[in-house]
PDB file of N, CA and C in Angstrom:
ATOM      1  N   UNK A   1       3.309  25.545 -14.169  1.00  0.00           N
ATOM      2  CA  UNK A   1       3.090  24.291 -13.461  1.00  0.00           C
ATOM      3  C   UNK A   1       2.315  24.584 -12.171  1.00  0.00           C
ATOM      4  N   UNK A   2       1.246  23.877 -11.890  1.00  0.00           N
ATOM      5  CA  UNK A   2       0.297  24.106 -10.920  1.00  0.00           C
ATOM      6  C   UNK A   2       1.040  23.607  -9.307  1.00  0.00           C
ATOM      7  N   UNK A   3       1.385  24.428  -8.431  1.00  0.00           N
ATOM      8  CA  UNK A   3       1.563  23.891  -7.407  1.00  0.00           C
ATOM      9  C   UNK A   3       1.448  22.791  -6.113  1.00  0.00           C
ATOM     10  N   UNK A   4       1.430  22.123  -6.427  1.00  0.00           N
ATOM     11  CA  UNK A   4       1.156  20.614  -5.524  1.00  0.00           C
ATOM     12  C   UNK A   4       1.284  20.793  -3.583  1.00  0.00           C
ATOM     13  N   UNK A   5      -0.534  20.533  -3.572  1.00  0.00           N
ATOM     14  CA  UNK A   5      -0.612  20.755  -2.281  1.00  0.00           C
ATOM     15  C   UNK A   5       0.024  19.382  -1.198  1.00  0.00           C
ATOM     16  N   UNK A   6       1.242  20.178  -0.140  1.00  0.00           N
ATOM     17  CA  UNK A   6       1.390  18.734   0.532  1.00  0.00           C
ATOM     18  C   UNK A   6       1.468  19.267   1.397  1.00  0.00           C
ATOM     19  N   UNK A   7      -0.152  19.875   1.852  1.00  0.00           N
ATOM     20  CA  UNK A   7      -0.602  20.207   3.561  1.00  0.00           C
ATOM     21  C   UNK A   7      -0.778  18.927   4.287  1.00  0.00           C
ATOM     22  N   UNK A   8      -1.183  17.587   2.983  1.00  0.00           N
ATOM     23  CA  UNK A   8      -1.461  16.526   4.002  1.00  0.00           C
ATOM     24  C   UNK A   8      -0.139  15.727   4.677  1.00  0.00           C
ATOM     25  N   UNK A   9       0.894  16.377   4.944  1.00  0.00           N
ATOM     26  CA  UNK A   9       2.045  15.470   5.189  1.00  0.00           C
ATOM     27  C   UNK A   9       2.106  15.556   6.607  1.00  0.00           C
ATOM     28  N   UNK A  10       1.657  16.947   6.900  1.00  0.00           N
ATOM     29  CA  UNK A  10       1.586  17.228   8.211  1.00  0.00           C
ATOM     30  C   UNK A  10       0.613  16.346   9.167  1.00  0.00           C
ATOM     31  N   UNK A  11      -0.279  15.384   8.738  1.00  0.00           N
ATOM     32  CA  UNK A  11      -0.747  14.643   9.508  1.00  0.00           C
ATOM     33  C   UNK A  11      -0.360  13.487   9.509  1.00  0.00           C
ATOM     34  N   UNK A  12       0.457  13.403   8.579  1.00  0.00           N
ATOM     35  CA  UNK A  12       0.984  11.971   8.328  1.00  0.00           C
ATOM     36  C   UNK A  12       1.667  11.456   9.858  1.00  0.00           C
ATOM     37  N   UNK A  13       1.298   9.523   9.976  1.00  0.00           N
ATOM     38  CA  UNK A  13       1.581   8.680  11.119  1.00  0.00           C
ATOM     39  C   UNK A  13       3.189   8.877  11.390  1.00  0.00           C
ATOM     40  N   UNK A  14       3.794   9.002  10.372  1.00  0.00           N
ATOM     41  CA  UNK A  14       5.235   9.029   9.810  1.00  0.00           C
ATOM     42  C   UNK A  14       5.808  10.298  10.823  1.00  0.00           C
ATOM     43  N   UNK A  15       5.200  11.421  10.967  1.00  0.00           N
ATOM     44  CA  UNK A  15       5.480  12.952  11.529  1.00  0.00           C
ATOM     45  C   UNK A  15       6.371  12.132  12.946  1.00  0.00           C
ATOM     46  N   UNK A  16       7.318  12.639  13.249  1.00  0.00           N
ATOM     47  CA  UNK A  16       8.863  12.515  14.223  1.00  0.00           C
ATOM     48  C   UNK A  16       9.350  11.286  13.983  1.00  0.00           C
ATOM     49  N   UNK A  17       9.020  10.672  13.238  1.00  0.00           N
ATOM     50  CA  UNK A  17       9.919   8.960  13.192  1.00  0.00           C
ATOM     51  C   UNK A  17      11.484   9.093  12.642  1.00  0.00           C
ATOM     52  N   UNK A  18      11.886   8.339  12.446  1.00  0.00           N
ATOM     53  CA  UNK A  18      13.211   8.442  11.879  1.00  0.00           C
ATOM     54  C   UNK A  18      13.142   8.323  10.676  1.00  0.00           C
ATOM     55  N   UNK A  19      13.614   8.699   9.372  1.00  0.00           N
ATOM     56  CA  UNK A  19      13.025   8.707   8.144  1.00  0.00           C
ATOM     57  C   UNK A  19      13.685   7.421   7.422  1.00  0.00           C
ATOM     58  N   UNK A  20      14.856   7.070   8.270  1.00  0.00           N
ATOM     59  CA  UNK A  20      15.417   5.659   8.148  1.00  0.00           C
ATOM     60  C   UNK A  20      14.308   4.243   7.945  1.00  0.00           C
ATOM     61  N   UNK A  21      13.524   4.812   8.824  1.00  0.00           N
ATOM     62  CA  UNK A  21      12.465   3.849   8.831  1.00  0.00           C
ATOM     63  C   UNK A  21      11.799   3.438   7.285  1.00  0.00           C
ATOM     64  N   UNK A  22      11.325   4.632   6.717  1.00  0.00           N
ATOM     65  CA  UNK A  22      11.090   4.541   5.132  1.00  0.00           C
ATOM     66  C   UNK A  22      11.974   4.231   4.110  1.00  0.00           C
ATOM     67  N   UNK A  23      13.017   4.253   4.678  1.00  0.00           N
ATOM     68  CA  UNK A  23      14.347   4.148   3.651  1.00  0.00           C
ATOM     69  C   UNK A  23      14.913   2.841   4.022  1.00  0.00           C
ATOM     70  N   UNK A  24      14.414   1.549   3.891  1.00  0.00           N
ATOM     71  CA  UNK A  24      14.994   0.597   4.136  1.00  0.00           C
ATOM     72  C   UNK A  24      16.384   0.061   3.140  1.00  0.00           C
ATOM     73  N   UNK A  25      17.266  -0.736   3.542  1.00  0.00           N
ATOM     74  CA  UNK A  25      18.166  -1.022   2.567  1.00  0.00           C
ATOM     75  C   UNK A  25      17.828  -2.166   2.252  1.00  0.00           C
ATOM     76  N   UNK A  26      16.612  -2.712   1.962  1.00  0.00           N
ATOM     77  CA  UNK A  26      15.804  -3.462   0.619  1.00  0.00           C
ATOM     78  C   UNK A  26      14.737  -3.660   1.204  1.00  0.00           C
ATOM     79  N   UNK A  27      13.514  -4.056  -0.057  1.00  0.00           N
ATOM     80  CA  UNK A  27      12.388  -4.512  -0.313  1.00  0.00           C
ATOM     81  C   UNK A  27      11.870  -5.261   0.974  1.00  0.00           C
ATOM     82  N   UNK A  28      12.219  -6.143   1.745  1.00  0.00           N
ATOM     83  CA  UNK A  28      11.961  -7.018   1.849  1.00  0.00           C
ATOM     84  C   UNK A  28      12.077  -6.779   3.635  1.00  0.00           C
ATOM     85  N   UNK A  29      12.873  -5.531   3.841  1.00  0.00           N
ATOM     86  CA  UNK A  29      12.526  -5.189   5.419  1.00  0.00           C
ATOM     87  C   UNK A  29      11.732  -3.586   5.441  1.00  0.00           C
ATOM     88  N   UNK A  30      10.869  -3.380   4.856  1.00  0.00           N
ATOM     89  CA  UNK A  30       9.497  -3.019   4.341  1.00  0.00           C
ATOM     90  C   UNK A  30       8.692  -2.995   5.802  1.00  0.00           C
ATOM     91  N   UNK A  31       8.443  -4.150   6.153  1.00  0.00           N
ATOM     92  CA  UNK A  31       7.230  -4.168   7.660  1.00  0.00           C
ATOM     93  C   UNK A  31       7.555  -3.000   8.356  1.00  0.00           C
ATOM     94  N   UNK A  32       8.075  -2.666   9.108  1.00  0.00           N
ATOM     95  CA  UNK A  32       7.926  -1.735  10.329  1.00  0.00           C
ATOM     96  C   UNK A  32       7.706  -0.228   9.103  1.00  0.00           C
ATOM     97  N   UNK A  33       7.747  -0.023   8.404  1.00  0.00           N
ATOM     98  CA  UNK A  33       7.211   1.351   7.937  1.00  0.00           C
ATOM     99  C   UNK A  33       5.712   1.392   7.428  1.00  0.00           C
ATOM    100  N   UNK A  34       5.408  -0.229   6.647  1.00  0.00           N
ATOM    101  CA  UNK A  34       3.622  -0.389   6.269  1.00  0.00           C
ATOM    102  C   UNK A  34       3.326  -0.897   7.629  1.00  0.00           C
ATOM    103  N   UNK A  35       3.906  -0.526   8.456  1.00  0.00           N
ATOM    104  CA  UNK A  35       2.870  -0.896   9.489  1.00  0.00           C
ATOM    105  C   UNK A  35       2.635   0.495  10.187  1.00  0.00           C
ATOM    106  N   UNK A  36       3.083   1.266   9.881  1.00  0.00           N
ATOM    107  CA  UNK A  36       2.866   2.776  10.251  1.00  0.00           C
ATOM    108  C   UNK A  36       2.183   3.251   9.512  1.00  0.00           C
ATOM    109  N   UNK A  37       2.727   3.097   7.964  1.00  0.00           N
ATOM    110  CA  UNK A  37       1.318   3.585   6.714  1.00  0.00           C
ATOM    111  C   UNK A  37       0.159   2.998   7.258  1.00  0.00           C
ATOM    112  N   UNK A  38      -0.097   1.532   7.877  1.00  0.00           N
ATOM    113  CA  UNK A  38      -1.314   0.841   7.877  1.00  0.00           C
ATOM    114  C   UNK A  38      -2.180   1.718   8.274  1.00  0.00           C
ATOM    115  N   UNK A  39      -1.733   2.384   9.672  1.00  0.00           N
ATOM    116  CA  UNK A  39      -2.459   3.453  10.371  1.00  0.00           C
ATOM    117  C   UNK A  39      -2.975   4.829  10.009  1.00  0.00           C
ATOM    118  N   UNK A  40      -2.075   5.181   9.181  1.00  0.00           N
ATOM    119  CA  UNK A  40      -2.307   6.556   8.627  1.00  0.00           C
ATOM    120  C   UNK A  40      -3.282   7.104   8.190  1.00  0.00           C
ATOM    121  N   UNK A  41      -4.303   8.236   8.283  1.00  0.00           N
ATOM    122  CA  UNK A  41      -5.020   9.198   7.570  1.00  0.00           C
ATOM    123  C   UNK A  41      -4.819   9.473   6.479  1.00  0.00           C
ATOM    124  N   UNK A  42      -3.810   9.669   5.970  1.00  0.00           N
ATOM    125  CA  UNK A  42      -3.596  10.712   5.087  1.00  0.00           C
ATOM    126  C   UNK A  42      -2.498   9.039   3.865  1.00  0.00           C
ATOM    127  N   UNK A  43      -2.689   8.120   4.495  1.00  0.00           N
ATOM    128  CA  UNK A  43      -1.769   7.170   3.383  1.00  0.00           C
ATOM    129  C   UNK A  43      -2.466   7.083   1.946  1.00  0.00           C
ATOM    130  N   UNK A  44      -3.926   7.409   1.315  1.00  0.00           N
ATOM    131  CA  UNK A  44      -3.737   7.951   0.186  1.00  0.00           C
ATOM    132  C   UNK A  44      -3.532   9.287  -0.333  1.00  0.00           C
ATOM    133  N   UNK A  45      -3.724  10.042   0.218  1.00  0.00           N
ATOM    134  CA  UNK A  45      -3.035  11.235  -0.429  1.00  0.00           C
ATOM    135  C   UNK A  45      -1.078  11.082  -0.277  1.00  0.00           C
ATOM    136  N   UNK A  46      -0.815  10.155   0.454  1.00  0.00           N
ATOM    137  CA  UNK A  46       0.702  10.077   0.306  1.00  0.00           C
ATOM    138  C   UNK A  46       1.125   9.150  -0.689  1.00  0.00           C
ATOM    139  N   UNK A  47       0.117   8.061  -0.812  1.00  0.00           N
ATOM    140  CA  UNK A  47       0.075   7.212  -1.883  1.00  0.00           C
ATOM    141  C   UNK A  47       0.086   7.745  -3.763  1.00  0.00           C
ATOM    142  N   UNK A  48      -0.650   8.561  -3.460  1.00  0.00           N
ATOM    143  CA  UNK A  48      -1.476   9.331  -5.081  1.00  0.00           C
ATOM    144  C   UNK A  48      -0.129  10.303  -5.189  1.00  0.00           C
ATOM    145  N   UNK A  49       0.440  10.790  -4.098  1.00  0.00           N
ATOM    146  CA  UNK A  49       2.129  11.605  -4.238  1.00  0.00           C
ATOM    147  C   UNK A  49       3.077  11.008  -5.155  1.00  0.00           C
ATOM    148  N   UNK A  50       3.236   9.999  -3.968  1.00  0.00           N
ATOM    149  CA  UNK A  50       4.186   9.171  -4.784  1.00  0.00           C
ATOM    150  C   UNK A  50       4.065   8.625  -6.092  1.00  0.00           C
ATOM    151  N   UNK A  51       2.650   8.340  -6.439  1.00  0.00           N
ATOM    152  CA  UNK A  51       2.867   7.855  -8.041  1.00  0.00           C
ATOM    153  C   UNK A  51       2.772   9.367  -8.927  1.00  0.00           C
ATOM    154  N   UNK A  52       2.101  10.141  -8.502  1.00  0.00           N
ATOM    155  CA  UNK A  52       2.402  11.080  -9.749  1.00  0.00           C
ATOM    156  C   UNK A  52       3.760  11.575  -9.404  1.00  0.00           C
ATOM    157  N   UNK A  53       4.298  11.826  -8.725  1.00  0.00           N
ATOM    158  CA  UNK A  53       5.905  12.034  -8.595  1.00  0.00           C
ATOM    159  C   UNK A  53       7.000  11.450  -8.757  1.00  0.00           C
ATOM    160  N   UNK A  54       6.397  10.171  -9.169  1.00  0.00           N
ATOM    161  CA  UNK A  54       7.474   8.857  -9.519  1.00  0.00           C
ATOM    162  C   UNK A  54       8.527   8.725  -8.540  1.00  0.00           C
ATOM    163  N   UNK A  55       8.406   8.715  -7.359  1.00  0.00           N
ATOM    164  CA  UNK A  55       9.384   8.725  -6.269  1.00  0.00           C
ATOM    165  C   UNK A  55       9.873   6.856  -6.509  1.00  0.00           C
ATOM    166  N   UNK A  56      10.823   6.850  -6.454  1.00  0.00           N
ATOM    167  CA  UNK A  56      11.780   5.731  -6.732  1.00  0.00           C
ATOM    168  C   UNK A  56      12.351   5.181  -5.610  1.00  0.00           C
ATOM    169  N   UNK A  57      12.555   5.771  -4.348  1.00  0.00           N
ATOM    170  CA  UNK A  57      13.109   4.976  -3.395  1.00  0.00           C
ATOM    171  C   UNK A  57      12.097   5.004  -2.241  1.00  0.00           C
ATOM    172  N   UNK A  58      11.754   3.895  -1.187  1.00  0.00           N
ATOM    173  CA  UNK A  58      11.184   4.263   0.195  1.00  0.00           C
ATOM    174  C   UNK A  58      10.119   3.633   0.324  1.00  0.00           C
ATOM    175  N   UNK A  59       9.124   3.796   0.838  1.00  0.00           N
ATOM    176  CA  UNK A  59       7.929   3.397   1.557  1.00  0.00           C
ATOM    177  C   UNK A  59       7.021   4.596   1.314  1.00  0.00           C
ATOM    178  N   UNK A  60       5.654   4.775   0.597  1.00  0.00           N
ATOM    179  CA  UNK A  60       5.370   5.773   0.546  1.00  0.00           C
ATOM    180  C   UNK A  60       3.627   5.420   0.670  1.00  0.00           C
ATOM    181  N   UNK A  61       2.898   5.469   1.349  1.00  0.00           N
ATOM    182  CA  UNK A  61       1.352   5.248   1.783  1.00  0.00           C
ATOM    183  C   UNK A  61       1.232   3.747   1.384  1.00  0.00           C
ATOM    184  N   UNK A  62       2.481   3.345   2.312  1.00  0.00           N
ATOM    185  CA  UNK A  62       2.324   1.804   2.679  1.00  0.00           C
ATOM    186  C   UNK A  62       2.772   0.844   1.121  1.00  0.00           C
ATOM    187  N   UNK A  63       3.163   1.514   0.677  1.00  0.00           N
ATOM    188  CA  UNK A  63       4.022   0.952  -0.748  1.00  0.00           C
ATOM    189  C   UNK A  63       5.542   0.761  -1.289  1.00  0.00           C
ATOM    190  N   UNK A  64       6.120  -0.469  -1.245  1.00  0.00           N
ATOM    191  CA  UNK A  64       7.436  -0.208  -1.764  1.00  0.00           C
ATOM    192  C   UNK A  64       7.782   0.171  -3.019  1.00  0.00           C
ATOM    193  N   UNK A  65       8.873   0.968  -3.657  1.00  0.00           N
ATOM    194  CA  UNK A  65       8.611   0.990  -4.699  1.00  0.00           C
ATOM    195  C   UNK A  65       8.976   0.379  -5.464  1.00  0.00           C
ATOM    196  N   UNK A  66       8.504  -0.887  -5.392  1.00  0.00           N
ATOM    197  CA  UNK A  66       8.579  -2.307  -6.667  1.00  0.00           C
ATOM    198  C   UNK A  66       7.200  -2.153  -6.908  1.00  0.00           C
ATOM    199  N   UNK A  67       6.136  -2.153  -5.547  1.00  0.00           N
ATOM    200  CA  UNK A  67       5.209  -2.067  -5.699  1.00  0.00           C
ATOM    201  C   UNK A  67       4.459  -0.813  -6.847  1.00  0.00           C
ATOM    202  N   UNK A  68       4.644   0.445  -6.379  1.00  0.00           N
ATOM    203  CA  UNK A  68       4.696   1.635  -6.603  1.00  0.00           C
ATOM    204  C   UNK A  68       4.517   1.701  -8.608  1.00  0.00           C
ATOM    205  N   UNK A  69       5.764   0.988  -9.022  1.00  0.00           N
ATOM    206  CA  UNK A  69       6.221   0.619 -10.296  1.00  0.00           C
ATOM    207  C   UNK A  69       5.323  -0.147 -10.945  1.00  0.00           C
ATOM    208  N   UNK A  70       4.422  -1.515  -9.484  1.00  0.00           N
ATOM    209  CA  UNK A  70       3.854  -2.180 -10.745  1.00  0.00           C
ATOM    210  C   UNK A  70       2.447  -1.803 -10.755  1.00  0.00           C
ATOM    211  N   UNK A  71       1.852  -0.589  -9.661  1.00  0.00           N
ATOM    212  CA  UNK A  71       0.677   0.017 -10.006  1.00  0.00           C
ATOM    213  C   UNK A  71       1.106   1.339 -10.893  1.00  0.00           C
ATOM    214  N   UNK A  72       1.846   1.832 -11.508  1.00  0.00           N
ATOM    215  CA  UNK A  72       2.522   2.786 -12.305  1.00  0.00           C
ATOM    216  C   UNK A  72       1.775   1.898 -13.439  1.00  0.00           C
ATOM    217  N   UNK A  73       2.256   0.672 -13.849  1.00  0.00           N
ATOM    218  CA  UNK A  73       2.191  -0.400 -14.688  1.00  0.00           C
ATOM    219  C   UNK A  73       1.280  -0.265 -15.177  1.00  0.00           C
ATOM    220  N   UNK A  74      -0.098  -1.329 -14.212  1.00  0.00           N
ATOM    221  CA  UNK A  74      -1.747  -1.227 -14.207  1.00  0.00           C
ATOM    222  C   UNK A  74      -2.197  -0.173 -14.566  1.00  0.00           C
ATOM    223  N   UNK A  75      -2.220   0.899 -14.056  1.00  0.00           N
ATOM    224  CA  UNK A  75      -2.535   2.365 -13.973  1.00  0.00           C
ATOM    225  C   UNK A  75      -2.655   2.835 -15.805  1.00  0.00           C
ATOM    226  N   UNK A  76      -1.548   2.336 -16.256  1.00  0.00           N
ATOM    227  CA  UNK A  76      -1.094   2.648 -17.866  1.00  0.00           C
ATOM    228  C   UNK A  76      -1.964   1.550 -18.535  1.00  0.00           C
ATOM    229  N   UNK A  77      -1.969   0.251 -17.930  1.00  0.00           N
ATOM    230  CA  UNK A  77      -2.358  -0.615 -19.261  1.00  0.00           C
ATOM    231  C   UNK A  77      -4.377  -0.072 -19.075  1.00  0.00           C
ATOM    232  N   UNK A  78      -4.556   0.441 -18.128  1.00  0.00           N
ATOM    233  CA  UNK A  78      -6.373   0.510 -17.393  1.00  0.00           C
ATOM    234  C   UNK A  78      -7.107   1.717 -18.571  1.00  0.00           C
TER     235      UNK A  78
END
């Protein structure tokens, strides 16, 4: 299995926040973490993470993962 580079995390907007922030306890209080992805450098390479890794919970390059699931979706039917 080819090793997966995640040098880009280290620039990520996200670097000292509280990780609470990404981990909301639902969908729907989401804002204050895509508004940190909004900013980010590196929110597609954190984006393109999360879907090939199928990460299931959080906020991940400004995506919840309902969202996450229904470009998983697209991605398959394309």
């Amino acid at each position: 299995m080819p090793e997966i580079d995640l040098s880009w995390r280290s620039s990520g907007a996200c670097q000292g926040l509280d990780p609470q922030i990404f981990y909301p306890d639902n969908e729907e209080n989401c804002s204050q973490a895509k508004s940190v992805c909004s900013e980010c450098k590196v929110r597609i390479a954190c984006l393109t993470y999360a879907l090939d890794s199928r990460e299931k919970q959080g906020v991940w390059g400004g995506t919840s993962a309902r969202e996450r699931r229904k470009l998983l979706r697209t991605r398959r039917t394309a």
